[in-house]
Each structure stands twice: as structure tokens, then as C-alpha cells.
C-alpha atoms as a PDB file:
ATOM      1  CA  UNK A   1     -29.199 -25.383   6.105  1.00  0.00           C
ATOM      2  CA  UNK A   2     -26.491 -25.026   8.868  1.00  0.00           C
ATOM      3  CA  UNK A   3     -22.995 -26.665   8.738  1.00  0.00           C
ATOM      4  CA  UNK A   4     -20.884 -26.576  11.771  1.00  0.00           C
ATOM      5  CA  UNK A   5     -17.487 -27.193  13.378  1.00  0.00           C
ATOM      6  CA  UNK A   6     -15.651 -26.642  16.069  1.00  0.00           C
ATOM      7  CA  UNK A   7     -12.008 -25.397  17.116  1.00  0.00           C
ATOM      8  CA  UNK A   8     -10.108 -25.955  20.300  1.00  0.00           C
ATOM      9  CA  UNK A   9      -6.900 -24.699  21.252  1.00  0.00           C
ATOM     10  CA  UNK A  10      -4.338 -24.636  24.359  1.00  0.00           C
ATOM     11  CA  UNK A  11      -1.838 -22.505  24.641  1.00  0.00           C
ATOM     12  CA  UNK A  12      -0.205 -19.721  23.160  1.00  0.00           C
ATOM     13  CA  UNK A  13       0.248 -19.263  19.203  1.00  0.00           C
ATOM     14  CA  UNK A  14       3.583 -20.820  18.760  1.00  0.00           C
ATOM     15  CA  UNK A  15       3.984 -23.532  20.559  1.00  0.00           C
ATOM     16  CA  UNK A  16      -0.074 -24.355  21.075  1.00  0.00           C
ATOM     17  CA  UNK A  17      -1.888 -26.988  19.519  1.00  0.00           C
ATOM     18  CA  UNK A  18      -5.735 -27.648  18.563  1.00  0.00           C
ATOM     19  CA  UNK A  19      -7.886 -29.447  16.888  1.00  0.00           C
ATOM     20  CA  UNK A  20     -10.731 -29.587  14.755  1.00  0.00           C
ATOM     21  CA  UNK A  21     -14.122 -31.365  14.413  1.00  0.00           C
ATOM     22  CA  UNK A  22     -16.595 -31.173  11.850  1.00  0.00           C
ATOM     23  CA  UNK A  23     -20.329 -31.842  12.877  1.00  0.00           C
ATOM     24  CA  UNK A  24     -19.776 -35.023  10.035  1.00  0.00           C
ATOM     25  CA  UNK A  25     -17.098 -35.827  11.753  1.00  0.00           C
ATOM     26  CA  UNK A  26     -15.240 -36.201   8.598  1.00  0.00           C
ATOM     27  CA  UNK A  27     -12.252 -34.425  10.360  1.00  0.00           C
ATOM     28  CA  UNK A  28     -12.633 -36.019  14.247  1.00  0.00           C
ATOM     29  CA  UNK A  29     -10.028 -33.898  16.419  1.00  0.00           C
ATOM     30  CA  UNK A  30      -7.758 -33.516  13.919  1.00  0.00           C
ATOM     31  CA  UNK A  31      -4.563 -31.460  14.751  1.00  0.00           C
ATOM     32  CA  UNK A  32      -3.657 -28.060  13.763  1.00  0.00           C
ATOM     33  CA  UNK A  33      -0.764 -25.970  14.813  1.00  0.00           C
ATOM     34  CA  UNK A  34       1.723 -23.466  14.275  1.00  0.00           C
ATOM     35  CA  UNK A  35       4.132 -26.025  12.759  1.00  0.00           C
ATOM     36  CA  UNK A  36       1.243 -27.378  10.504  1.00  0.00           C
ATOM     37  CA  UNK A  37       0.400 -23.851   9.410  1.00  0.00           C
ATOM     38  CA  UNK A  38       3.794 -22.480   8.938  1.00  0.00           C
ATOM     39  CA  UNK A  39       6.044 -25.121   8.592  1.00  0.00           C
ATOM     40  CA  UNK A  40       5.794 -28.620   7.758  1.00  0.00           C
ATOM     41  CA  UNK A  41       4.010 -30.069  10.629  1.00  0.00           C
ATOM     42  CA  UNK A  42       1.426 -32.863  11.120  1.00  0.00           C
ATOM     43  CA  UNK A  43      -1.916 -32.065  10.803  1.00  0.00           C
ATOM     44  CA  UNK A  44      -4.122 -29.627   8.816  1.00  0.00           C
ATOM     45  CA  UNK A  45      -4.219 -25.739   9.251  1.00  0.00           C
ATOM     46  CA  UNK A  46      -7.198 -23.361   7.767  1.00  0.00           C
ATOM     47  CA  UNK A  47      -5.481 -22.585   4.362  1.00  0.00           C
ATOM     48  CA  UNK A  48      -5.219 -26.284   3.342  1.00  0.00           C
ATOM     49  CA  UNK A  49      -9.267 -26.444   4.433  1.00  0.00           C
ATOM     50  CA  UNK A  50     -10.214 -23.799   2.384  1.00  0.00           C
ATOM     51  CA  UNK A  51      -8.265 -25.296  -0.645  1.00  0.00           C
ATOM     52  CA  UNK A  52      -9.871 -28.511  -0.490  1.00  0.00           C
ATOM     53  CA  UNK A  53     -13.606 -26.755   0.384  1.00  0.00           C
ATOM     54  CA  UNK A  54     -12.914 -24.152  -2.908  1.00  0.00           C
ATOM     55  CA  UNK A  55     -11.984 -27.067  -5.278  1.00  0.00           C
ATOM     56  CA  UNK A  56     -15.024 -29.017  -4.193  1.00  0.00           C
ATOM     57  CA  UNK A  57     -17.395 -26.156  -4.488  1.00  0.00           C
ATOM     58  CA  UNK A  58     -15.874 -25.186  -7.916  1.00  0.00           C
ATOM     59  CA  UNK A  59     -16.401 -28.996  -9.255  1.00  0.00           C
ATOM     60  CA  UNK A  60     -20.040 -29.555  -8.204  1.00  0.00           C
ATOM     61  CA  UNK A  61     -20.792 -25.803  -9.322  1.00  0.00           C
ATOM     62  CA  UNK A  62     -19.231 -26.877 -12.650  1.00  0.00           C
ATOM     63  CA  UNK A  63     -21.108 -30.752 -12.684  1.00  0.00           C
ATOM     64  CA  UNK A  64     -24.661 -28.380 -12.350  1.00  0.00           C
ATOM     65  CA  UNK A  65     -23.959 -26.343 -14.907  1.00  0.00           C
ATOM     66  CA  UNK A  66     -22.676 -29.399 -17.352  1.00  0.00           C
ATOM     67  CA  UNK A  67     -25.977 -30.968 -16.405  1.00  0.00           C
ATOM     68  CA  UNK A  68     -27.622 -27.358 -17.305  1.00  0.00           C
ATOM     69  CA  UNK A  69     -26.682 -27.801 -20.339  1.00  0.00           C
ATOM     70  CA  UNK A  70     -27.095 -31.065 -21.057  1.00  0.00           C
ATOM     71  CA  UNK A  71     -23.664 -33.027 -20.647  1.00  0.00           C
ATOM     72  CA  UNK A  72     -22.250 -34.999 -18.172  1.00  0.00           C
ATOM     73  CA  UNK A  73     -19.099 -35.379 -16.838  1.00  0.00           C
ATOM     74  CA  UNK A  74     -16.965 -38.314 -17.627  1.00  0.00           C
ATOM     75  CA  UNK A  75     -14.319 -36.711 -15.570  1.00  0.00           C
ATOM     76  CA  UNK A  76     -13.616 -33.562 -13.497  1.00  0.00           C
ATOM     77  CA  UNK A  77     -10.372 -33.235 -11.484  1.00  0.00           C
ATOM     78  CA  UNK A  78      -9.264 -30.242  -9.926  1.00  0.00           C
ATOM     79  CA  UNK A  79      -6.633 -29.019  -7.423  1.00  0.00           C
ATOM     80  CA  UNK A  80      -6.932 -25.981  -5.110  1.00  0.00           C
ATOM     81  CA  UNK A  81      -4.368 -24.015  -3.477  1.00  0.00           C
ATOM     82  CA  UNK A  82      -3.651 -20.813  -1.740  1.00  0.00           C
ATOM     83  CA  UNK A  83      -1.794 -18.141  -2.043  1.00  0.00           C
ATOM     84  CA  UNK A  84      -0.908 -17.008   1.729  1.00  0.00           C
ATOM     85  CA  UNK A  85       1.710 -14.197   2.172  1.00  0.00           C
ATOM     86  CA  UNK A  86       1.829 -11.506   5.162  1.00  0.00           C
ATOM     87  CA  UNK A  87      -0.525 -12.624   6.887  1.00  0.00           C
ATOM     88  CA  UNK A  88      -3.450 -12.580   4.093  1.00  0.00           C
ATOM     89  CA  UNK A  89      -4.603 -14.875   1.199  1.00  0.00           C
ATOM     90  CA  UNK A  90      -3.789 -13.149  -2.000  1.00  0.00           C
ATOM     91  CA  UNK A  91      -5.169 -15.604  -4.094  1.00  0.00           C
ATOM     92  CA  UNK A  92      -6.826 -19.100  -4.594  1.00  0.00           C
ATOM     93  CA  UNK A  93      -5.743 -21.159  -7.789  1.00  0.00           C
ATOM     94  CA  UNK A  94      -7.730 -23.693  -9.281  1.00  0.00           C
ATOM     95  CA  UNK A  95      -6.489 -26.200 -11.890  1.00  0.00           C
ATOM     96  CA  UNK A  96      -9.064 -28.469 -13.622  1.00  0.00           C
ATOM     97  CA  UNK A  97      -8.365 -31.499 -16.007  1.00  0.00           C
ATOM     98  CA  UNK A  98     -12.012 -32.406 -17.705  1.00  0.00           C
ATOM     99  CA  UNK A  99     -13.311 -34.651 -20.018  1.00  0.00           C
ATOM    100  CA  UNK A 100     -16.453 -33.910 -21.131  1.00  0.00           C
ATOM    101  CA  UNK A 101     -18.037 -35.803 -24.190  1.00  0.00           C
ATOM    102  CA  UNK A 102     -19.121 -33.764 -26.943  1.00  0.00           C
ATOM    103  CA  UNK A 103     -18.881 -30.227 -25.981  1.00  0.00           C
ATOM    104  CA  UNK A 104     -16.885 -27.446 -27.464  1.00  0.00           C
ATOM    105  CA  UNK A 105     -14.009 -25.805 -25.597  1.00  0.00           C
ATOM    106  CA  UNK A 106     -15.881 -21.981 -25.674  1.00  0.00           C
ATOM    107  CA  UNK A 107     -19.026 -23.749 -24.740  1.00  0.00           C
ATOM    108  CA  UNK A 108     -16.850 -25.930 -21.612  1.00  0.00           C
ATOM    109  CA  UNK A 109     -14.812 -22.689 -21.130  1.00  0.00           C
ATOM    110  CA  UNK A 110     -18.075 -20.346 -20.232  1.00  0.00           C
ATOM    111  CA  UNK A 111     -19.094 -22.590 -18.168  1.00  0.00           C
ATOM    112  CA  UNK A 112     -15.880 -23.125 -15.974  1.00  0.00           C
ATOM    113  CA  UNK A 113     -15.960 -19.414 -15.876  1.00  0.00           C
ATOM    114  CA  UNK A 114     -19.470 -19.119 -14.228  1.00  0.00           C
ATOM    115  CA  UNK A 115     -18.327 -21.719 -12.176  1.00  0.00           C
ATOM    116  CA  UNK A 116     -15.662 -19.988 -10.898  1.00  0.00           C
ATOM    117  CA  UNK A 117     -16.996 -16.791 -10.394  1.00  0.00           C
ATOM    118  CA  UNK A 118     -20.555 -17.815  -8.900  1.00  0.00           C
ATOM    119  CA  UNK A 119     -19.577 -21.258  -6.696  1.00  0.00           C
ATOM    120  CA  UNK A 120     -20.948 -20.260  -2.840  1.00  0.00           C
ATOM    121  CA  UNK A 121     -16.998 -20.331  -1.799  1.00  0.00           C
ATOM    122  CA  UNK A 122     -15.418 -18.399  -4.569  1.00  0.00           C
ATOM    123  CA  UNK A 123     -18.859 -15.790  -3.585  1.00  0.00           C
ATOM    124  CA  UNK A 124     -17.315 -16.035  -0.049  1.00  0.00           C
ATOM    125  CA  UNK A 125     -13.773 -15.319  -0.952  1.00  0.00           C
ATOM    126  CA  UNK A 126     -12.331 -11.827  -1.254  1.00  0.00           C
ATOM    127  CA  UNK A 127      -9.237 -12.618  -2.846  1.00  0.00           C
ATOM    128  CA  UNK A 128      -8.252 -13.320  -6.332  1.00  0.00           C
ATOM    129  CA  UNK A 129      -9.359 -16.176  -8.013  1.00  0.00           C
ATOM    130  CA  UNK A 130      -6.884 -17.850 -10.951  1.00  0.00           C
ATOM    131  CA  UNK A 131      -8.716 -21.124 -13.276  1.00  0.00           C
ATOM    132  CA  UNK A 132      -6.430 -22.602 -15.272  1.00  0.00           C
ATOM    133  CA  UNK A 133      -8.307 -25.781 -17.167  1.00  0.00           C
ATOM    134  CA  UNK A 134      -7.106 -28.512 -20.065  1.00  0.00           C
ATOM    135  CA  UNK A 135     -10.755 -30.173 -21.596  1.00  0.00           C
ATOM    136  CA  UNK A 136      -9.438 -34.104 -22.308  1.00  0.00           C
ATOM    137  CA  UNK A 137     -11.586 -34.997 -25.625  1.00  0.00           C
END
């Protein structure tokens, strides 16, 4: 399997502009820039993409290993952000709210923690990775 996008940019790194298209075309030309990196400018920047992809990765990885082990999900919610200073991610935080029926927290917490550690993104990261989760009954 083979997932692609592409990047376009014009100009120089400041005051440039680009865009981004996914081969779903989930994200269609969708603008990135200096001011959407940096600042607080419309569009998307890298950071935010590898948030979103991380906390997705993290919650399927998680739903497999629920299913693994014989429970299913009513609920898995989590947030991903990173940690971006000089120049270099320094960390990406993931905070879960679950409710799973009928499991025990060490049982739910061991696998969170394989989740984290063995999802295909957090294998691609080289950065710190922080879970912080709170299992609803």
C-alpha cells in the first residue's frame, strides 16, 4: 500500500504560500503558509497534519487491540498536539477520554500503552510521546 500527496509552493518562505492535496482528496488545495504555521493564519501547516494523523493512528491502534481482547469500544476520543520549539518537534501529546464496557483500568491502561508505543505514526516519530487517558465506566 502507497498513500500520496502533494505540495506546491510559490515564493519565498515568508511571504509564500502553497497548498496541499491528498491523493483522497480529503484536503483539495488547501492552503499552507508562513502565517498558518507560525502565526494564526488560514489554512493548515505540517504540525497540525501530523497531530490529527498521530491521534487517528493511536485510536484505531487502540480499537484493534480492544477487539484483541475482546471489547469494544463504546467510545474513544482523543486529541493530538505538538510540541514545536526551535525549529524541531519535541514532543507529541495525546489525550484520550474512553469508555469501554467491562474492562479494568490496568487491563485498558496496557493496552493504551501498546497503543501508543507501537501505532505506525508514533513508530515513525522520533520525538517524545506523552498519553494522558480518563476510562468513562
Amino acid at each position: 500500500m502507497e498513500r500520496k500527496a502533494i505540495a506546491v509552493w510559490s515564493g519565498n518562505g515568508k511571504e509564500g504560500k502553497g497548498h496541499l492535496t491528498t491523493q483522497s482528496k480529503v484536503l483539495d488545495e488547501t492552503n499552507y503558509s508562513y502565517k498558518s504555521r507560525f502565526e494564526d493564519g488560514k489554512g493548515t501547516n505540517p504540525e497540525e497534519l501530523i497531530a490529527a494523523a498521530h491521534a487517528g493512528c493511536f485510536t484505531m491502534k487502540l480499537t484493534f487491540n480492544l477487539q484483541e481482547a475482546g471489547y469494544t469500544a463504546d467510545t474513544l476520543e482523543t486529541s493530538g498536539s505538538l510540541t514545536f520549539e526551535d525549529g524541531k518537534v519535541v514532543s507529541s501529546n495525546l489525550k484520550l477520554t474512553a469508555k469501554v464496557d467491562g474492562i479494568k483500568e490496568d487491563e485498558f491502561s496496557k493496552l493504551a500503552k501498546d497503543a501508543e508505543e507501537n501505532c505506525p505514526i508514533s513508530l515513525l516519530l522520533d520525538t517524545k510521546i506523552n498519553l494522558d487517558y480518563t476510562l468513562n465506566k
